[in-house]
N, C-alpha and C. Protein backbone atom coordinates (compact mmCIF):
# COMPACT_ATOMS: atom_id res chain seq x y z
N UNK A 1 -3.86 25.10 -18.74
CA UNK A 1 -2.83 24.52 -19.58
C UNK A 1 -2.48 25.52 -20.68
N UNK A 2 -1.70 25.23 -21.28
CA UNK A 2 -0.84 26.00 -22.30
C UNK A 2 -1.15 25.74 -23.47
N UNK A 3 -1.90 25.16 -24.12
CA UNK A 3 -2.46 24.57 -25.08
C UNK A 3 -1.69 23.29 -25.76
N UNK A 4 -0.44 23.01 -24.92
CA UNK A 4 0.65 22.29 -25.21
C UNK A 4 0.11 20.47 -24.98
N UNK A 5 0.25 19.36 -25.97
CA UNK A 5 -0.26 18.23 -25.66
C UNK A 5 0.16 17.63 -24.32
N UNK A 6 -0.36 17.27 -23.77
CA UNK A 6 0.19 16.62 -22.62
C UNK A 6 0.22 14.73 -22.56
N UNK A 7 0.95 14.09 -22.43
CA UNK A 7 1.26 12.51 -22.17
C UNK A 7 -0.11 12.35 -21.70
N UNK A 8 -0.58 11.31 -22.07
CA UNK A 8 -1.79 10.70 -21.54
C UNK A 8 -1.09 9.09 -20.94
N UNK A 9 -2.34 8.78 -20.62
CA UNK A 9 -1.98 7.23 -20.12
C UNK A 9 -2.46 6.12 -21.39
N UNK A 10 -1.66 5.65 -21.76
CA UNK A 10 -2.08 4.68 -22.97
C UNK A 10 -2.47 3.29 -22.41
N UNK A 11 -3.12 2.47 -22.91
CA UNK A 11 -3.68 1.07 -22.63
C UNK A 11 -2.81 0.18 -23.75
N UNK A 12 -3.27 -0.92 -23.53
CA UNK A 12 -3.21 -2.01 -24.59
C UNK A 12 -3.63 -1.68 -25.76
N UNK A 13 -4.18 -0.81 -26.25
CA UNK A 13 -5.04 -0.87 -27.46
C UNK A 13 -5.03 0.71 -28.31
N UNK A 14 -3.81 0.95 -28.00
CA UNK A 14 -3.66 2.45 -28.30
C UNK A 14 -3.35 2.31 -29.46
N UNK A 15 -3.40 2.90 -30.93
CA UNK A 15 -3.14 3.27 -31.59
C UNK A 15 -1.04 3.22 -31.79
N UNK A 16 -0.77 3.22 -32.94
CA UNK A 16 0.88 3.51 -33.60
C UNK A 16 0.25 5.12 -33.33
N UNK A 17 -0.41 5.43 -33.78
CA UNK A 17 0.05 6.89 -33.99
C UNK A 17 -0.82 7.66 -32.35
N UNK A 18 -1.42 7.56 -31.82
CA UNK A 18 -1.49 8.01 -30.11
C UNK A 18 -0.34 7.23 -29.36
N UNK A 19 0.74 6.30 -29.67
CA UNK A 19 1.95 5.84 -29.37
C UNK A 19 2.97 7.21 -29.51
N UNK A 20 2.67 7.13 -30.55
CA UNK A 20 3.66 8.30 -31.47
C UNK A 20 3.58 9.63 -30.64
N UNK A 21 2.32 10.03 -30.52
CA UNK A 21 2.11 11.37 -29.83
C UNK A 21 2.45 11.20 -28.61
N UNK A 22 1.93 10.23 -27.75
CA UNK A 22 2.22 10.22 -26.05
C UNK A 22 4.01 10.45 -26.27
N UNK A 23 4.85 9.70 -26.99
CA UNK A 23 6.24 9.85 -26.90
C UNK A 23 6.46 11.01 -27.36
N UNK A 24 6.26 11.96 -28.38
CA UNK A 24 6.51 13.07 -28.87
C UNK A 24 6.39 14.14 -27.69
N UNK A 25 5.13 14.15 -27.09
CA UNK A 25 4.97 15.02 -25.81
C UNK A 25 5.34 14.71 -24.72
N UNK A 26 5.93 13.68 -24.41
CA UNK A 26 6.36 13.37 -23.24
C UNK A 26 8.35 13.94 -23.42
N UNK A 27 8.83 13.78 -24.56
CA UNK A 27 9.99 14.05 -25.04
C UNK A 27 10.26 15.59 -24.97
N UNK A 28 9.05 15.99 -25.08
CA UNK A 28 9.48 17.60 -25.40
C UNK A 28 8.81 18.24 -23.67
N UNK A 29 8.06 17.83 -23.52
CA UNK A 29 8.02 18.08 -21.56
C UNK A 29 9.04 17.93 -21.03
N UNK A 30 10.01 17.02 -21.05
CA UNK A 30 10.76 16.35 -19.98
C UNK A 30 12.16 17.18 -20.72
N UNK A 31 12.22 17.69 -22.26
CA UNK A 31 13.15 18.58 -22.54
C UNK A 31 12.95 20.33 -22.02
N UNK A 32 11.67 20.45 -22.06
CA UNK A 32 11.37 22.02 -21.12
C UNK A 32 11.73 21.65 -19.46
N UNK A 33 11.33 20.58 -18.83
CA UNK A 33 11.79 20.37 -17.52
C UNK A 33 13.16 20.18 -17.36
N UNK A 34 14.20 19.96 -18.16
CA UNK A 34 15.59 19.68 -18.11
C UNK A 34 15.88 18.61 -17.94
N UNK A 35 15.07 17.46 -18.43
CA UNK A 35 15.34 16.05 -18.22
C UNK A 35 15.24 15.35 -17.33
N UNK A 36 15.42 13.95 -17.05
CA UNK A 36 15.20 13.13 -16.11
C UNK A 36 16.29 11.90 -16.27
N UNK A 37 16.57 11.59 -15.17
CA UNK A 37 17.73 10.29 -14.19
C UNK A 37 16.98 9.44 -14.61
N UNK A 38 17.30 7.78 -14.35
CA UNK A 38 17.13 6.58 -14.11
C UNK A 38 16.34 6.82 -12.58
N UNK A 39 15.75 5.64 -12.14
CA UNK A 39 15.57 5.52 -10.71
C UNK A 39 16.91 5.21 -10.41
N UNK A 40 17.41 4.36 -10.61
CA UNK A 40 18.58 3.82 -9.99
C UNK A 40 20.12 4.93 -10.15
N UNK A 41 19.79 5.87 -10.90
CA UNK A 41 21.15 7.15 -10.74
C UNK A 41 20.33 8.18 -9.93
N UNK A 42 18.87 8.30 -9.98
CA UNK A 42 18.78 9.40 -9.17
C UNK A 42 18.74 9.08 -7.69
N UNK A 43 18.54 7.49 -7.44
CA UNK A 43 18.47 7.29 -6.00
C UNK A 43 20.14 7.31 -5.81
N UNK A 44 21.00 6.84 -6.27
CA UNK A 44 22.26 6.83 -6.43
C UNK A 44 22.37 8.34 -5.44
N UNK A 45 22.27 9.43 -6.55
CA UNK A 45 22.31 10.89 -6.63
C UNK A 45 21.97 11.01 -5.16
N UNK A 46 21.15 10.43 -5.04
CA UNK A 46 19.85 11.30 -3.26
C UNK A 46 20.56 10.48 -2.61
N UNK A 47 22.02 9.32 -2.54
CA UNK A 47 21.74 8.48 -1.27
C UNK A 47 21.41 7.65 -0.88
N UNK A 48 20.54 6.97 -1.67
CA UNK A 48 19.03 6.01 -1.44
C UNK A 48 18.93 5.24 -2.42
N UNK A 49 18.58 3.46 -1.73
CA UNK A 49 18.33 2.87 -2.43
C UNK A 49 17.07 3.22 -4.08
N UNK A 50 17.57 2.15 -4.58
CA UNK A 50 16.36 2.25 -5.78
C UNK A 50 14.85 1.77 -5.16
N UNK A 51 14.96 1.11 -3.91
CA UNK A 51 13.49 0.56 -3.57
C UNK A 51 12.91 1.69 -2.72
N UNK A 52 14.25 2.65 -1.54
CA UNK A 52 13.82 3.79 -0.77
C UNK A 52 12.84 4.59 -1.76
N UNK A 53 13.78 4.89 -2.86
CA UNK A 53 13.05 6.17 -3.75
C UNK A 53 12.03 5.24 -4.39
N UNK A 54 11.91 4.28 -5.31
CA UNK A 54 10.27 4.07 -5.64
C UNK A 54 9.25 4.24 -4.34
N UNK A 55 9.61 3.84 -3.45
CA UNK A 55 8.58 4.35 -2.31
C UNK A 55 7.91 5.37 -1.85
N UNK A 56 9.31 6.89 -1.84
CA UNK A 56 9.04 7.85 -1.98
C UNK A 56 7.98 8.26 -2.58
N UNK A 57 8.15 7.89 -4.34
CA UNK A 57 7.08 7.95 -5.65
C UNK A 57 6.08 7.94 -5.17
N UNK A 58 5.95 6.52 -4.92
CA UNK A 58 4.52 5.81 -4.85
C UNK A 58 3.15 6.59 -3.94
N UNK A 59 4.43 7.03 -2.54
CA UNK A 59 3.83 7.68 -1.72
C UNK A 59 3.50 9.87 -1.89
N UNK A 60 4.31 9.82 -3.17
CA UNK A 60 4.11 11.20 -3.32
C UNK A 60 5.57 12.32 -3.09
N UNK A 61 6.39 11.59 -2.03
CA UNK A 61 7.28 12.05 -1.49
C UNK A 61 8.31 12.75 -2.40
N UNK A 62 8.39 11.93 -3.52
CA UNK A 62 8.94 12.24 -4.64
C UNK A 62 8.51 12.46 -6.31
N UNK A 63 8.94 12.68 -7.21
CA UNK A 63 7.97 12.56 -8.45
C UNK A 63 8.98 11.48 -9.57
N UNK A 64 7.93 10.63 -9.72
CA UNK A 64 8.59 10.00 -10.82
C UNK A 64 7.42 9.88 -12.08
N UNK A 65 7.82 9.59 -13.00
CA UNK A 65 6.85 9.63 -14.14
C UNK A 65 7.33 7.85 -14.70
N UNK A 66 6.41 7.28 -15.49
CA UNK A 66 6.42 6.46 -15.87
C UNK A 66 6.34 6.19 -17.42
N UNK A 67 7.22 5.56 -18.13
CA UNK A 67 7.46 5.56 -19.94
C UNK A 67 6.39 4.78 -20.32
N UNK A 68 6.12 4.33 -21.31
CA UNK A 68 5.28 3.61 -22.26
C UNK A 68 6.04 2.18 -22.07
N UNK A 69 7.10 1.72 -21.89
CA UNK A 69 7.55 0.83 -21.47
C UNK A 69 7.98 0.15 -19.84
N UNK A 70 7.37 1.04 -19.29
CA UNK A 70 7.34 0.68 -18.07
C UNK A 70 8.74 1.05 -16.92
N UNK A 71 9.30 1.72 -17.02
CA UNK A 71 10.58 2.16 -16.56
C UNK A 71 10.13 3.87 -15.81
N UNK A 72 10.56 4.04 -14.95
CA UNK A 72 10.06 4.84 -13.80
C UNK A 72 11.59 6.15 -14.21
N UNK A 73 10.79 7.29 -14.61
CA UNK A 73 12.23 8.60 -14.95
C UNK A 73 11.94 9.08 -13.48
N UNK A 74 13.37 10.14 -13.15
CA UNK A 74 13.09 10.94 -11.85
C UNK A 74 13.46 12.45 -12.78
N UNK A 75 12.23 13.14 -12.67
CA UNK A 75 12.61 14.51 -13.44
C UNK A 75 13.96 15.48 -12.21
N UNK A 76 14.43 15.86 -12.68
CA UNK A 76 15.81 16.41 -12.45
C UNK A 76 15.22 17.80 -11.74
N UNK A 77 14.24 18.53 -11.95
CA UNK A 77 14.14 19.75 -11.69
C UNK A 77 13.57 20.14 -10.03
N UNK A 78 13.39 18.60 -9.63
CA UNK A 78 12.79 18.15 -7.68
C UNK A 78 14.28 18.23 -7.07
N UNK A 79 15.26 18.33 -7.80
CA UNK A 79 16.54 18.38 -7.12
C UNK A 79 17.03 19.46 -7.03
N UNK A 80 17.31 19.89 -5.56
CA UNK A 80 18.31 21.07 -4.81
C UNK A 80 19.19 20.58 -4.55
N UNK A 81 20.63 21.45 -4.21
CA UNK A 81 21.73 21.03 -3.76
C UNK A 81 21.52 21.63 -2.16
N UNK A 82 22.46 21.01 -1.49
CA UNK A 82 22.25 21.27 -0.03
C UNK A 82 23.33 20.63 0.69
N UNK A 83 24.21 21.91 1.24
CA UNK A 83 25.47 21.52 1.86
C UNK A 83 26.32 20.12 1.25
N UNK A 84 26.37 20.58 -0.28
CA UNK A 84 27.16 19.72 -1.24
C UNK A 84 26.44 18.61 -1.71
N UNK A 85 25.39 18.11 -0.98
CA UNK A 85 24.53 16.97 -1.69
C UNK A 85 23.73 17.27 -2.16
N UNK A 86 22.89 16.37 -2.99
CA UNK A 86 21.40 16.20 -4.01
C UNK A 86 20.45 16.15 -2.85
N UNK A 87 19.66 16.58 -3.21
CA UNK A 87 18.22 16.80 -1.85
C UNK A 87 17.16 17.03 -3.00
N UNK A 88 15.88 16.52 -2.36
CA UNK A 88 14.45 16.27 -2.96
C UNK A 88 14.09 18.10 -2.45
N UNK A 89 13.89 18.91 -3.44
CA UNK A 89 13.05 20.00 -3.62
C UNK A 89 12.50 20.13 -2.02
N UNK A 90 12.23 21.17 -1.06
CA UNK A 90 11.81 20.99 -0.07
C UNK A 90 10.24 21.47 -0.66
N UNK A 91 9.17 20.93 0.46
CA UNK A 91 8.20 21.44 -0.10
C UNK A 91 7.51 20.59 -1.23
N UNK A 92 8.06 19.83 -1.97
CA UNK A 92 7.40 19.42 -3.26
C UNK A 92 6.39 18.63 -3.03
N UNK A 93 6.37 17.22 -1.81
CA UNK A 93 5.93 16.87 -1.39
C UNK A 93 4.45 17.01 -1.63
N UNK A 94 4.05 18.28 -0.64
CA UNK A 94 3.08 18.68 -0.25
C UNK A 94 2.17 18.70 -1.58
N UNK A 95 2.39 18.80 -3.01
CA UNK A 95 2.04 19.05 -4.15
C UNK A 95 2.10 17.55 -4.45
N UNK A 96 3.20 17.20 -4.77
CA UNK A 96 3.03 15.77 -5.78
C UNK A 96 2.18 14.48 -5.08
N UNK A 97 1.94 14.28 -3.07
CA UNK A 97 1.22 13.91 -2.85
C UNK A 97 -0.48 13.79 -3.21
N UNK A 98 -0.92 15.14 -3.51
CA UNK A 98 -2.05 15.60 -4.58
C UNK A 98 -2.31 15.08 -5.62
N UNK A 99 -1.20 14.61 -6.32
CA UNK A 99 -1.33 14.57 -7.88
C UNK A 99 -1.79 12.90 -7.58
N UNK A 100 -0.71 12.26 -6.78
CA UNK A 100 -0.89 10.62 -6.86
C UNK A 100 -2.21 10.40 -6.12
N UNK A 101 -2.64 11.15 -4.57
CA UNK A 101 -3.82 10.48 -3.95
C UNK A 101 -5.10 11.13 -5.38
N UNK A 102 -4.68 11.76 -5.81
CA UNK A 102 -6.13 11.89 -7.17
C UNK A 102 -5.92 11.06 -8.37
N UNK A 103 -4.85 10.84 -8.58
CA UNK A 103 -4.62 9.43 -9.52
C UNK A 103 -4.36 10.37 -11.14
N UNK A 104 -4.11 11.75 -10.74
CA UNK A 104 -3.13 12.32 -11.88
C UNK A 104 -2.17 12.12 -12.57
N UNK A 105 -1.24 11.17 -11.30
CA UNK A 105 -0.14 10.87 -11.70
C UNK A 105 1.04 11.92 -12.30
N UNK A 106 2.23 11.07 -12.35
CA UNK A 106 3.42 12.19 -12.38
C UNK A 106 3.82 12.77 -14.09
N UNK A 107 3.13 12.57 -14.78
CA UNK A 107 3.56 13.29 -16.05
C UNK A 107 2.60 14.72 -15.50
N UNK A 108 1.54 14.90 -15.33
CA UNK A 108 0.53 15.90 -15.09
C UNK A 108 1.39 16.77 -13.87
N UNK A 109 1.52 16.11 -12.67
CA UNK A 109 2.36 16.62 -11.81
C UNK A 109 3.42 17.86 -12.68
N UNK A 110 4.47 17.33 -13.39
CA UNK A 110 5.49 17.75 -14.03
C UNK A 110 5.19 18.77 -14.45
N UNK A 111 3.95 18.45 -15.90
CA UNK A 111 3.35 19.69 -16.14
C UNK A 111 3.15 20.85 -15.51
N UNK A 112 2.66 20.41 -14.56
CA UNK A 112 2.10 21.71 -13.49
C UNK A 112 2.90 22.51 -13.05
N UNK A 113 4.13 21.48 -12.64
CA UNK A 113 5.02 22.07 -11.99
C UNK A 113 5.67 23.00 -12.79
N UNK A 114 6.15 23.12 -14.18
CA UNK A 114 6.76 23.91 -14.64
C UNK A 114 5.90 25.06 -15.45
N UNK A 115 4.82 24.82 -15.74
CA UNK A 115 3.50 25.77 -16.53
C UNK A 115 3.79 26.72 -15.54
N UNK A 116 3.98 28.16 -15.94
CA UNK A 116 3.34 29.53 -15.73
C UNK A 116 1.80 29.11 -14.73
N UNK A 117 1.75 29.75 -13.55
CA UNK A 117 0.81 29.78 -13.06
C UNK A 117 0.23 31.38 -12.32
N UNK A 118 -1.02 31.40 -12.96
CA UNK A 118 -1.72 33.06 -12.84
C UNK A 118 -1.84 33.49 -11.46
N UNK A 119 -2.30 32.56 -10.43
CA UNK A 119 -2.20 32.80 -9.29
C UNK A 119 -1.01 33.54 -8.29
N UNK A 120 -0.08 32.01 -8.91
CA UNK A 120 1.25 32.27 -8.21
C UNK A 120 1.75 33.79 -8.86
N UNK A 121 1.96 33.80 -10.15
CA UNK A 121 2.77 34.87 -10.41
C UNK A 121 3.95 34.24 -11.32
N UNK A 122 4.17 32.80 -11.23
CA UNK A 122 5.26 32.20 -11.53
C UNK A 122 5.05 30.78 -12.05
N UNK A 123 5.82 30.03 -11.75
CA UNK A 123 5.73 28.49 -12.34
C UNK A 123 5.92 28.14 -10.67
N UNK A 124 4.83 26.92 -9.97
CA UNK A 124 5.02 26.13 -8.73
C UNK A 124 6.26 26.11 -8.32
N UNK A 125 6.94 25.34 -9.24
CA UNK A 125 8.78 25.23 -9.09
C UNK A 125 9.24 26.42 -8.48
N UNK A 126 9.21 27.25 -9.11
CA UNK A 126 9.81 28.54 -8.64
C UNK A 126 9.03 28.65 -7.12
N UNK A 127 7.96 28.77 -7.44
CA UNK A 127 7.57 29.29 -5.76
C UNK A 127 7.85 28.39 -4.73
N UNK A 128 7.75 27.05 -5.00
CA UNK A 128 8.47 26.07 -4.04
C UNK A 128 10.00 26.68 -3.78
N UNK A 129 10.78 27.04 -4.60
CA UNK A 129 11.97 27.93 -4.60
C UNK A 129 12.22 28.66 -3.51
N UNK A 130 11.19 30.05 -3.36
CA UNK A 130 11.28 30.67 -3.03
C UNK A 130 10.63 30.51 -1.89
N UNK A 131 10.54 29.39 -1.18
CA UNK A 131 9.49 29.05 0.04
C UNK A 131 8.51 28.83 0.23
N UNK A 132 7.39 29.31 -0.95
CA UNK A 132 5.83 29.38 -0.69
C UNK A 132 5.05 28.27 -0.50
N UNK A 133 5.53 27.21 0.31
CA UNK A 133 4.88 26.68 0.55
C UNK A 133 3.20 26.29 0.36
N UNK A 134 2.87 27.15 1.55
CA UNK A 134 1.27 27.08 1.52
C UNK A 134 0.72 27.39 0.40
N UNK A 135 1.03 28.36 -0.09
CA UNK A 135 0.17 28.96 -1.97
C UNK A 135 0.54 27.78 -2.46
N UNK A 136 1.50 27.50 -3.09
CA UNK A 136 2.17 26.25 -3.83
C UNK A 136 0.67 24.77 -3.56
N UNK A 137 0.74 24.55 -1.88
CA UNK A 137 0.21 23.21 -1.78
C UNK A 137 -1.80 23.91 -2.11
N UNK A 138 -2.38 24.87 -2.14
CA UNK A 138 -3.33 25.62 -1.79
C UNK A 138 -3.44 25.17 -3.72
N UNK A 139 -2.75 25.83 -4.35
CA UNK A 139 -2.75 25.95 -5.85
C UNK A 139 -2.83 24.22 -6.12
N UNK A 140 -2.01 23.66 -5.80
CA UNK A 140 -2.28 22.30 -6.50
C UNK A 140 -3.76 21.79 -5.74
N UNK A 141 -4.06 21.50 -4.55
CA UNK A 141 -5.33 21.41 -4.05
C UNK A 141 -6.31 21.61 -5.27
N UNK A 142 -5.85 23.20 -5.31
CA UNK A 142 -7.24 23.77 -6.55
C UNK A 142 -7.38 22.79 -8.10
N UNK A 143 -6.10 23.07 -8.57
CA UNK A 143 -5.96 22.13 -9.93
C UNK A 143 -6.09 20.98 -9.65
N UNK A 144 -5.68 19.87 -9.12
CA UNK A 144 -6.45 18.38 -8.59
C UNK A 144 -7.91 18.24 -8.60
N UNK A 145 -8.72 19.34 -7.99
CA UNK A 145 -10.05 19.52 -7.52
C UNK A 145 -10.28 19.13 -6.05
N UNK A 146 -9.37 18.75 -5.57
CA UNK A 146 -8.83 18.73 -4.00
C UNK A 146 -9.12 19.79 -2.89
N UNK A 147 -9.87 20.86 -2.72
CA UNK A 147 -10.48 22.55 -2.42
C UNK A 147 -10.73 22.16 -1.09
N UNK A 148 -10.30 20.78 0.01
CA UNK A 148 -10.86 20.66 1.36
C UNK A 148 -9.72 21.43 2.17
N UNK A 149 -10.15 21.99 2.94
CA UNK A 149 -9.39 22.54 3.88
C UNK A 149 -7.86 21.88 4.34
């Protein structure tokens, strides 16, 4: 990590001021990622119902992050264009499935995805970009603690 706070998961019993911070860092993540849709404009965007794409989520397929109030964002930066339409990042998959079967969840996901990574050379995003598949899904494996073949 970057030494940068990262969103935690808050309970019932959180603090005004760990309120304060989870929104402060979640505001300024999702402003380095370039923001995030509604479910219902980004499924719009992809094509797809609002129930297709929570499914996606749920299952990894896609990344959504979840507010302090309970409302599901779609970060903007899983979107390629492709022969004039919105398309889900190819590749991303393989990564954000990781994050949910370990119960990381999608603010951490996000993180990852855009942090500088020493391995890669780059930020995940980018190398998903540029095809790299296997490093990409190999690297999140590692950061999850996920290392099975």
């Amino acid at each position: 990590m970057d030494g940068r706070k990262e969103p935690m998961d808050l309970h019932e019993h959180a603090t005004d001021e760990q309120i304060a911070r989870f929104e402060a860092a979640a505001a300024e993540l999702l402003e380095r990622a370039g923001g995030a849709l509604s479910l219902a404009q980004a499924a719009k965007d992809l094509k797809l119902s609002p129930e297709a794409l929570l499914e996606q989520i749920r299952h990894g397929a896609a990344l959504g992050i979840k507010t302090l109030q309970g409302t599901i964002l779609v970060p903007t930066v899983q979107f390629a264009a492709e022969d004039g339409r919105i398309t889900l990042l190819e590749g991303l998959a393989h990564a954000v499935r990781l994050f949910v079967r370990s119960k990381r969840g999608g603010w951490a996901a996000l993180q990852w995805l855009i942090a500088e990574n020493e391995s890669l050379g780059t930020t995940p995003l980018q190398a998903l970009r540029e095809r790299r598949f296997e490093e990409v899904e190999a690297t999140a494996r590692h950061f999850v603690g996920d290392d099975e073949a």
